[in-house]
C-alpha atoms as a PDB file:
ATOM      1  CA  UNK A   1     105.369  79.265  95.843  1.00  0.00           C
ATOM      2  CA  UNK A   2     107.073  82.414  94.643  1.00  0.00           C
ATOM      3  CA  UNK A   3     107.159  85.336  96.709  1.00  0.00           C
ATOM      4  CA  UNK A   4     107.292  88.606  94.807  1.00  0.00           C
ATOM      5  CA  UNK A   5     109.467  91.224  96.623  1.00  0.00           C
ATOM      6  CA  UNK A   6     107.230  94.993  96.280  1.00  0.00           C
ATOM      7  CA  UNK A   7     106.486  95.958  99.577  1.00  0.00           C
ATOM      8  CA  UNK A   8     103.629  98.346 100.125  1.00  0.00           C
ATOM      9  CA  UNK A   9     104.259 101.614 101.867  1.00  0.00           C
ATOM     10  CA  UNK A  10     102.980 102.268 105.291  1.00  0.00           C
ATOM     11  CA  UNK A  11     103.372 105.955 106.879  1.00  0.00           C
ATOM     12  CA  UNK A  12     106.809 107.973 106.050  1.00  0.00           C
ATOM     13  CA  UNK A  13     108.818 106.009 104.276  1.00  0.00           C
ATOM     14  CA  UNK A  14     112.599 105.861 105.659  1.00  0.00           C
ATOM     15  CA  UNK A  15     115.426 107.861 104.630  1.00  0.00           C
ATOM     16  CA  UNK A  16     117.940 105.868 102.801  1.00  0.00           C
ATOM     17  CA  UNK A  17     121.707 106.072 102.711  1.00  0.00           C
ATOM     18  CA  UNK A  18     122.899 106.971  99.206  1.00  0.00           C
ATOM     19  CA  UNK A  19     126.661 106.715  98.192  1.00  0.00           C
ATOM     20  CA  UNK A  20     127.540 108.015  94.980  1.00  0.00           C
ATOM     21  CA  UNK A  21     130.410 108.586  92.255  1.00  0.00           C
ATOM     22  CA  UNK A  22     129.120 111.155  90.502  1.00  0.00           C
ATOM     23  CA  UNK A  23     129.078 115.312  91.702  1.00  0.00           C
ATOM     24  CA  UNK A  24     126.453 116.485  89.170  1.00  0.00           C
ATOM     25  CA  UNK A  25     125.548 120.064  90.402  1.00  0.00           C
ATOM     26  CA  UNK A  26     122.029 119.718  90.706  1.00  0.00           C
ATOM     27  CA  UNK A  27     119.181 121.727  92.514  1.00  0.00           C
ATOM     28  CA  UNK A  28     119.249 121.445  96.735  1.00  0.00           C
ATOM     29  CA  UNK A  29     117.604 117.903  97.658  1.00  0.00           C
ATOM     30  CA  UNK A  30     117.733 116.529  93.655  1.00  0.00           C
ATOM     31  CA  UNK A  31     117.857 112.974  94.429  1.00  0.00           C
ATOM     32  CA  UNK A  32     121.088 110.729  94.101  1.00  0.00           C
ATOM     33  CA  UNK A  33     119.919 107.219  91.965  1.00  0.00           C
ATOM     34  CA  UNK A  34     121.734 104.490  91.269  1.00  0.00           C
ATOM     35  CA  UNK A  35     120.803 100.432  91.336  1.00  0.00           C
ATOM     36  CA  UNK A  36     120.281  99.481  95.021  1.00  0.00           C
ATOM     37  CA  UNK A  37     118.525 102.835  95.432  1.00  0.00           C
ATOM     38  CA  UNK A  38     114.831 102.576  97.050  1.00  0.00           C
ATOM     39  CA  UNK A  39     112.494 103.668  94.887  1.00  0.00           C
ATOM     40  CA  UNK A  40     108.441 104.364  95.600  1.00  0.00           C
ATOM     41  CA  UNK A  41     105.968 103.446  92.866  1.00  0.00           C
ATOM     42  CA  UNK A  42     102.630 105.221  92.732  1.00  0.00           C
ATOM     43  CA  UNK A  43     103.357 106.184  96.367  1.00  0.00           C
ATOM     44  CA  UNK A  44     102.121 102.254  97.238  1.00  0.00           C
ATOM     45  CA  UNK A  45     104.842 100.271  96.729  1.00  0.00           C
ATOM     46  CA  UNK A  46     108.551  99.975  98.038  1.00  0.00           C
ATOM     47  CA  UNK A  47     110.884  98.463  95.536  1.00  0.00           C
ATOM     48  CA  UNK A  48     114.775  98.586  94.527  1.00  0.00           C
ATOM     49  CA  UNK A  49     116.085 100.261  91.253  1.00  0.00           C
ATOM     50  CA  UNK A  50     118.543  97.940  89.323  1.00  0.00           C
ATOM     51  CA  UNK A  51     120.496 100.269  87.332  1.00  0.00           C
ATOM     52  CA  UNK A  52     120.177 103.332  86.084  1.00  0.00           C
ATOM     53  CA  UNK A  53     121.963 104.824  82.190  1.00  0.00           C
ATOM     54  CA  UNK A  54     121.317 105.964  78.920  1.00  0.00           C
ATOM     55  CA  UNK A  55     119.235 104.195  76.256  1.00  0.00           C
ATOM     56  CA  UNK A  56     120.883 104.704  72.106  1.00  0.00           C
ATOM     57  CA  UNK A  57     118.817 107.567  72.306  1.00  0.00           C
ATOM     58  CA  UNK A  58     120.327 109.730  75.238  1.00  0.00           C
ATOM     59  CA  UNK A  59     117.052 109.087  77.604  1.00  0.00           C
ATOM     60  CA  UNK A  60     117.921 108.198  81.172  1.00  0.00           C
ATOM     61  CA  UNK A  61     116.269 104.997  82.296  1.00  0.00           C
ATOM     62  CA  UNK A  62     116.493 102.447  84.747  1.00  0.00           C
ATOM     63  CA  UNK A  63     114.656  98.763  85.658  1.00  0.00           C
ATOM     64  CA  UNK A  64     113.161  97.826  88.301  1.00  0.00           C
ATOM     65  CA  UNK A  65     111.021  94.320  88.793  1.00  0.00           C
ATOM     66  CA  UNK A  66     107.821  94.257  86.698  1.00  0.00           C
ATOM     67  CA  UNK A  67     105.501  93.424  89.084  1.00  0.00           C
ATOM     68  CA  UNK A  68     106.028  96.867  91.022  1.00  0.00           C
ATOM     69  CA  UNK A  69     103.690  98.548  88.357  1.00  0.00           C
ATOM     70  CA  UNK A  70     102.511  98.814  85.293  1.00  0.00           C
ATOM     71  CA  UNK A  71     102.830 101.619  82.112  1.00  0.00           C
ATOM     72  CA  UNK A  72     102.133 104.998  83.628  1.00  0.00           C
ATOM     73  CA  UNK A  73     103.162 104.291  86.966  1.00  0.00           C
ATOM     74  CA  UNK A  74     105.112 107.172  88.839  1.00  0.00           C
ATOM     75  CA  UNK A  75     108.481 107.027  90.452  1.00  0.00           C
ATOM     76  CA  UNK A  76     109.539 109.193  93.543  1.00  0.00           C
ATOM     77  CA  UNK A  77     113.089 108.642  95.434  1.00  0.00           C
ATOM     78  CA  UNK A  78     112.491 106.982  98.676  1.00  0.00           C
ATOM     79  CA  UNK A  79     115.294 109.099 100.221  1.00  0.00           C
ATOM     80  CA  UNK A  80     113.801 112.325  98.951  1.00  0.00           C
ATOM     81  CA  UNK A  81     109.664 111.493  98.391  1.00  0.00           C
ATOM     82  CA  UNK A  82     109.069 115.452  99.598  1.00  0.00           C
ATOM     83  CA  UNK A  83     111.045 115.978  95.515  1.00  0.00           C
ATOM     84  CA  UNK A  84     108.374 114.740  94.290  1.00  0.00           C
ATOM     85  CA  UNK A  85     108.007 112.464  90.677  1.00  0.00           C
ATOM     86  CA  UNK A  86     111.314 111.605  89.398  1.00  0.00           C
ATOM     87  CA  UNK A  87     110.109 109.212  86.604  1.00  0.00           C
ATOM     88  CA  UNK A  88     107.444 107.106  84.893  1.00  0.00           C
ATOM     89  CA  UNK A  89     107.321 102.957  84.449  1.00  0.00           C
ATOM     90  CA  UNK A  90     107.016 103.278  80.327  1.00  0.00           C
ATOM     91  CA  UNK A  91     106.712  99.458  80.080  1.00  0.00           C
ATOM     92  CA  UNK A  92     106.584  96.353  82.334  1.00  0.00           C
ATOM     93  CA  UNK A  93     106.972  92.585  80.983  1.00  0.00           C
ATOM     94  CA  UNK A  94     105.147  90.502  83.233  1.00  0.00           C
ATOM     95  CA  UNK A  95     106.922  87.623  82.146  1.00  0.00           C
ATOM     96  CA  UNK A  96     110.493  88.506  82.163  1.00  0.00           C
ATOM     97  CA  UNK A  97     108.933  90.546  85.743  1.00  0.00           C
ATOM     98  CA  UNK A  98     111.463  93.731  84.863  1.00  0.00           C
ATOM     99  CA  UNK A  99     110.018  97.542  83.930  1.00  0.00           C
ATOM    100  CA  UNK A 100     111.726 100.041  82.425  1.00  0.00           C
ATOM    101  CA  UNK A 101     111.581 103.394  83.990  1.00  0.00           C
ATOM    102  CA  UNK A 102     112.277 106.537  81.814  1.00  0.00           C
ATOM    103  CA  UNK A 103     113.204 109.539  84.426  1.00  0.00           C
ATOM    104  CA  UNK A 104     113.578 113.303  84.265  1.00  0.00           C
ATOM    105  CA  UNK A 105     117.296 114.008  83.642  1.00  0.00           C
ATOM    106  CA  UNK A 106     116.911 117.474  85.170  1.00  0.00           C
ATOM    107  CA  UNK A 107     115.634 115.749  88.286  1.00  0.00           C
ATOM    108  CA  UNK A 108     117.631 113.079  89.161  1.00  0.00           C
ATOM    109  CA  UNK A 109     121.762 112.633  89.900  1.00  0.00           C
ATOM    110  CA  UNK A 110     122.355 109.207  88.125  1.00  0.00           C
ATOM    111  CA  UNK A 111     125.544 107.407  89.753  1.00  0.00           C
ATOM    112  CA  UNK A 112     126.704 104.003  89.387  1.00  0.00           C
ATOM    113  CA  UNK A 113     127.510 102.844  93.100  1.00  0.00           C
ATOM    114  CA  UNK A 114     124.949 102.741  95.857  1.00  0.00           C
ATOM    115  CA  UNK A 115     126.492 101.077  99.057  1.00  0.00           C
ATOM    116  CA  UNK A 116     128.621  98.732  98.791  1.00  0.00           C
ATOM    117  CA  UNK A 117     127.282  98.159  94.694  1.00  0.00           C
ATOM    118  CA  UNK A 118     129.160  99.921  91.940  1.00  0.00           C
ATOM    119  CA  UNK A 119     127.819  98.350  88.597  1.00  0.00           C
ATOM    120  CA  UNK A 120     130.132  99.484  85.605  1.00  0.00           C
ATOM    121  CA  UNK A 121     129.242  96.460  83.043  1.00  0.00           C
ATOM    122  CA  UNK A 122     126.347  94.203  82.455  1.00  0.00           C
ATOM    123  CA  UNK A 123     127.371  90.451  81.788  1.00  0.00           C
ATOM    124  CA  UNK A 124     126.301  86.931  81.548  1.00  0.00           C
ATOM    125  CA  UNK A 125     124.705  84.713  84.606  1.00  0.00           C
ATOM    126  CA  UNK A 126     126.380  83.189  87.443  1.00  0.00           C
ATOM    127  CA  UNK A 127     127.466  80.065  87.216  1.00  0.00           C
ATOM    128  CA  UNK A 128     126.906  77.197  89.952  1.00  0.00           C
ATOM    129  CA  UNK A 129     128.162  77.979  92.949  1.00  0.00           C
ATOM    130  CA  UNK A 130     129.751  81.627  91.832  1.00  0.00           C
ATOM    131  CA  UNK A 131     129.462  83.887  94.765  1.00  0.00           C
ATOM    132  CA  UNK A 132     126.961  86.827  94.117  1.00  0.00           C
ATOM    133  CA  UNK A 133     125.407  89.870  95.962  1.00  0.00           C
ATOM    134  CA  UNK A 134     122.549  92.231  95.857  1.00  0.00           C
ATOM    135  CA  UNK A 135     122.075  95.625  97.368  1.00  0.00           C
ATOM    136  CA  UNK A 136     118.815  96.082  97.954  1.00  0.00           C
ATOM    137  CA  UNK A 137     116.509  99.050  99.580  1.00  0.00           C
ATOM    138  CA  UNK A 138     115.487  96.652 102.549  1.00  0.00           C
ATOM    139  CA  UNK A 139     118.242  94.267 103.365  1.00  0.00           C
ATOM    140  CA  UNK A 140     121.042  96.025 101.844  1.00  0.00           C
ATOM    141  CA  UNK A 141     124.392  93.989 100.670  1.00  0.00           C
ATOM    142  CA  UNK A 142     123.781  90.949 100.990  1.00  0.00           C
ATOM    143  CA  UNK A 143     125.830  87.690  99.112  1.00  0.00           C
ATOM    144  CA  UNK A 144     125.580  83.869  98.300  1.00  0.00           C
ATOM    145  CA  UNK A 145     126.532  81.662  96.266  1.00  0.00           C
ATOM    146  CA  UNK A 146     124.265  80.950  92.608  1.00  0.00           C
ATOM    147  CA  UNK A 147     122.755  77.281  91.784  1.00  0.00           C
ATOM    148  CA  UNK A 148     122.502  79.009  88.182  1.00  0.00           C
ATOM    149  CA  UNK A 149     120.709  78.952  85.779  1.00  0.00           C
ATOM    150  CA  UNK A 150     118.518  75.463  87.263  1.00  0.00           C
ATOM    151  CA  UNK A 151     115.795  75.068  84.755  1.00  0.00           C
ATOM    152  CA  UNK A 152     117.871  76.359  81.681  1.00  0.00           C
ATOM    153  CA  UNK A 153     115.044  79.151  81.806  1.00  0.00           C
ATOM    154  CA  UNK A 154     116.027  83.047  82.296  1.00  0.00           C
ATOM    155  CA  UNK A 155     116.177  82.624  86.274  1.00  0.00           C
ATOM    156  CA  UNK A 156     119.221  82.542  87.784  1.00  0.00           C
ATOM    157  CA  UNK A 157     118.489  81.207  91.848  1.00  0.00           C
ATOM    158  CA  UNK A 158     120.687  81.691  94.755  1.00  0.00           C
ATOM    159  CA  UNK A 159     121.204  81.151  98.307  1.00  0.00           C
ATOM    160  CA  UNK A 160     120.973  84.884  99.145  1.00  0.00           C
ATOM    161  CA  UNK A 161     119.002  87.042 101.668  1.00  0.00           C
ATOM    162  CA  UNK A 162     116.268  88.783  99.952  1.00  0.00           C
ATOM    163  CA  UNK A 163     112.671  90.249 101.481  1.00  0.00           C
ATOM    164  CA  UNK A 164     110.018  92.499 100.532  1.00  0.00           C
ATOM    165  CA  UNK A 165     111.337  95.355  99.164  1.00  0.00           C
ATOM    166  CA  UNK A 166     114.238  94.490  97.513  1.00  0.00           C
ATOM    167  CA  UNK A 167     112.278  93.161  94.447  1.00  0.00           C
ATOM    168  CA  UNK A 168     114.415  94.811  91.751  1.00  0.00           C
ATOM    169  CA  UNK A 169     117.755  94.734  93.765  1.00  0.00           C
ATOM    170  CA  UNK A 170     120.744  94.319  91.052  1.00  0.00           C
ATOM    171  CA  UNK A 171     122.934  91.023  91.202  1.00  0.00           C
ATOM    172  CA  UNK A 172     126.224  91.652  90.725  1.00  0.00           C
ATOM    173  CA  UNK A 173     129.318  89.532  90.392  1.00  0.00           C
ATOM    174  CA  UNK A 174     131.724  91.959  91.139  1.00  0.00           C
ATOM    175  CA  UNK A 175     130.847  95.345  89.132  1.00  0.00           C
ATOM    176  CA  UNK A 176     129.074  92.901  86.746  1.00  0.00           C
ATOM    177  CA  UNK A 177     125.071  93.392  85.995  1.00  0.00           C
ATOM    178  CA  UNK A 178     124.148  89.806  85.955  1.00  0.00           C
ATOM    179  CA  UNK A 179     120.499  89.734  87.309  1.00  0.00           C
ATOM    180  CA  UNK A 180     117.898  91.559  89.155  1.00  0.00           C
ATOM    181  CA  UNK A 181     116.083  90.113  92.583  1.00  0.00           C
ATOM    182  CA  UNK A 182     112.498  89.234  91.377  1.00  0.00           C
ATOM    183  CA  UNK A 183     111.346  86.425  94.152  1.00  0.00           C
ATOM    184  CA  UNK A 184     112.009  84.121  96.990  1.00  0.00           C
ATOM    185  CA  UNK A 185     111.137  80.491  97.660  1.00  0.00           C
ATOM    186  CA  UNK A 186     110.031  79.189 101.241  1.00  0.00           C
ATOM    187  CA  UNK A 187     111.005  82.434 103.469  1.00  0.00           C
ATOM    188  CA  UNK A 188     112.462  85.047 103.601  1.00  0.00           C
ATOM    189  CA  UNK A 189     116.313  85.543 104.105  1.00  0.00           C
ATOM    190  CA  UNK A 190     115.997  81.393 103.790  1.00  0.00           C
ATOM    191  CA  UNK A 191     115.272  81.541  99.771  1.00  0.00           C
ATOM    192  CA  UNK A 192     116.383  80.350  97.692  1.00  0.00           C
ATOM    193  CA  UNK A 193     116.169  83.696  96.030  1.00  0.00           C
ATOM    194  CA  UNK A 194     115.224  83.781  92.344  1.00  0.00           C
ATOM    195  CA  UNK A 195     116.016  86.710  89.535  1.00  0.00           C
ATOM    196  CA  UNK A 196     116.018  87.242  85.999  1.00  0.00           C
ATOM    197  CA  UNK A 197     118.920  86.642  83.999  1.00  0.00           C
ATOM    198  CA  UNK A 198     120.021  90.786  83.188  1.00  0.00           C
ATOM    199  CA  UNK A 199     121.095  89.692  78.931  1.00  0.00           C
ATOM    200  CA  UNK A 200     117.658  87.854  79.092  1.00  0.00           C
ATOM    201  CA  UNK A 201     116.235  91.127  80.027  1.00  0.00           C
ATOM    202  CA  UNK A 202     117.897  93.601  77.526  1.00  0.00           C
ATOM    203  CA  UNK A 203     117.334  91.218  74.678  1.00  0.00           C
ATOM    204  CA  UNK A 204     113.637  91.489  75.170  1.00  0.00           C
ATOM    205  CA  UNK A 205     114.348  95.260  75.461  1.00  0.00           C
ATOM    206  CA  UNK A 206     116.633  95.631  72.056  1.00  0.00           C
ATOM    207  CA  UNK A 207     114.324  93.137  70.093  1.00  0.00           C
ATOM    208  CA  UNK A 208     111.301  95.840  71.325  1.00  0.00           C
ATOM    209  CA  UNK A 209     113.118  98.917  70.476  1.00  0.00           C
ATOM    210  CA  UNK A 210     111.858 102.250  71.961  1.00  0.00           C
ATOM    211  CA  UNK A 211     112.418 103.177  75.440  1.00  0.00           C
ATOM    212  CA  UNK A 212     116.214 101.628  77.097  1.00  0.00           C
ATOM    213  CA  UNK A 213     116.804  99.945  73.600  1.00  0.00           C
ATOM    214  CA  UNK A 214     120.843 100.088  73.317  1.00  0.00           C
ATOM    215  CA  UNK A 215     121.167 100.572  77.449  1.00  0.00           C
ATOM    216  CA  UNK A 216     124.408 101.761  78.853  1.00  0.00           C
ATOM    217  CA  UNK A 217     124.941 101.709  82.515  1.00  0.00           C
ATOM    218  CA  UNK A 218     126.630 104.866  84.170  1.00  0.00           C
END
């Protein structure tokens, strides 16, 4: 059985550590967001930002995995909650299980490298046995190598360690976008972990339109 990832919050959530590229002057405490960021959703749920650009039409947006809310839902900055909302869930694909997130320019510092992620391209899946890794709000980097694309579907699993919380987490191969952490099978930090191929997910969002049509990461 799959295991979805969204945590739900219990008491103050914790600080996290935030590296970033960019120096944006920005108002005291603005938060820093970048995929691998922690993210809370309607002040419930814990999950992990994937990425974070511009759409074709200048908005700043971001993805995180679809079954950490719906349309409407609000977005604070786990290492800033205090800021207050940050961003809105504008649509979530319960198939593909990805959102897309449309947030506040003035009230966010987008960067593209949290920990030990920098994302500066989004590419095809892994192939078998290509060694991947995932920052992610709860377990932070972690790697392992992909089994691929198993049922020719828009999954890609791996043997990686993933647990509540990182349910969004960008896959990277390198600085390469290739998937976001949706699931595990089993147990956690045993897997395998399963995510969603990240070209399966933007060609659902260009064939849409609207809202992160034409994405372009940091």
């Amino acid at each position: 059985m799959f295991k979805k990832l969204a945590t739900i919050v219990v008491g103050v959530a914790a600080i996290a550590t935030l590296l970033g590229a960019n120096t944006a002057v920005a108002a005291p405490g603005t938060p820093v967001l970048g995929g691998g960021s922690g993210i809370i959703v309607d002040d419930a749920f814990e999950c992990t930002l994937t990425t974070i650009g511009y759409d074709g039409a200048g908005r700043l947006v971001g993805l995180t995995a679809g079954h950490c809310g719906g349309a409407g839902a609000a977005v604070k900055a786990e290492s800033n909650t205090k800021f207050g909302v940050v961003g809105r869930f504008v649509y979530s694909n319960k198939d593909l299980d990805y959102a897309v997130i449309e947030f506040d320019a003035a009230r966010v510092i987008p960067v593209n490298r949290i920990g030990n992620t920098t994302i500066t391209n989004i590419g095809n899946p892994p192939g078998f046995l290509n060694l991947i890794c995932k920052e992610g709000r709860t377990t932070g980097n972690t790697c392992g190598l992909a089994y691929g694309d198993v049922f020719q579907s828009n999954e890609t699993w791996s043997q990686m360690c993933v647990i509540e919380g990182d349910s969004g987490g960008p896959v990277v191969m390198g600085s390469t976008l290739v998937a976001m952490v949706n699931a595990y099978l089993l147990a956690p930090c045993i897997g395998p972990e399963v995510g969603t191929n990240i070209n399966a997910i933007f060609g659902d969002i260009n064939r849409r339109g609207g809202v992160g049509a034409g994405f372009r990461p940091i």
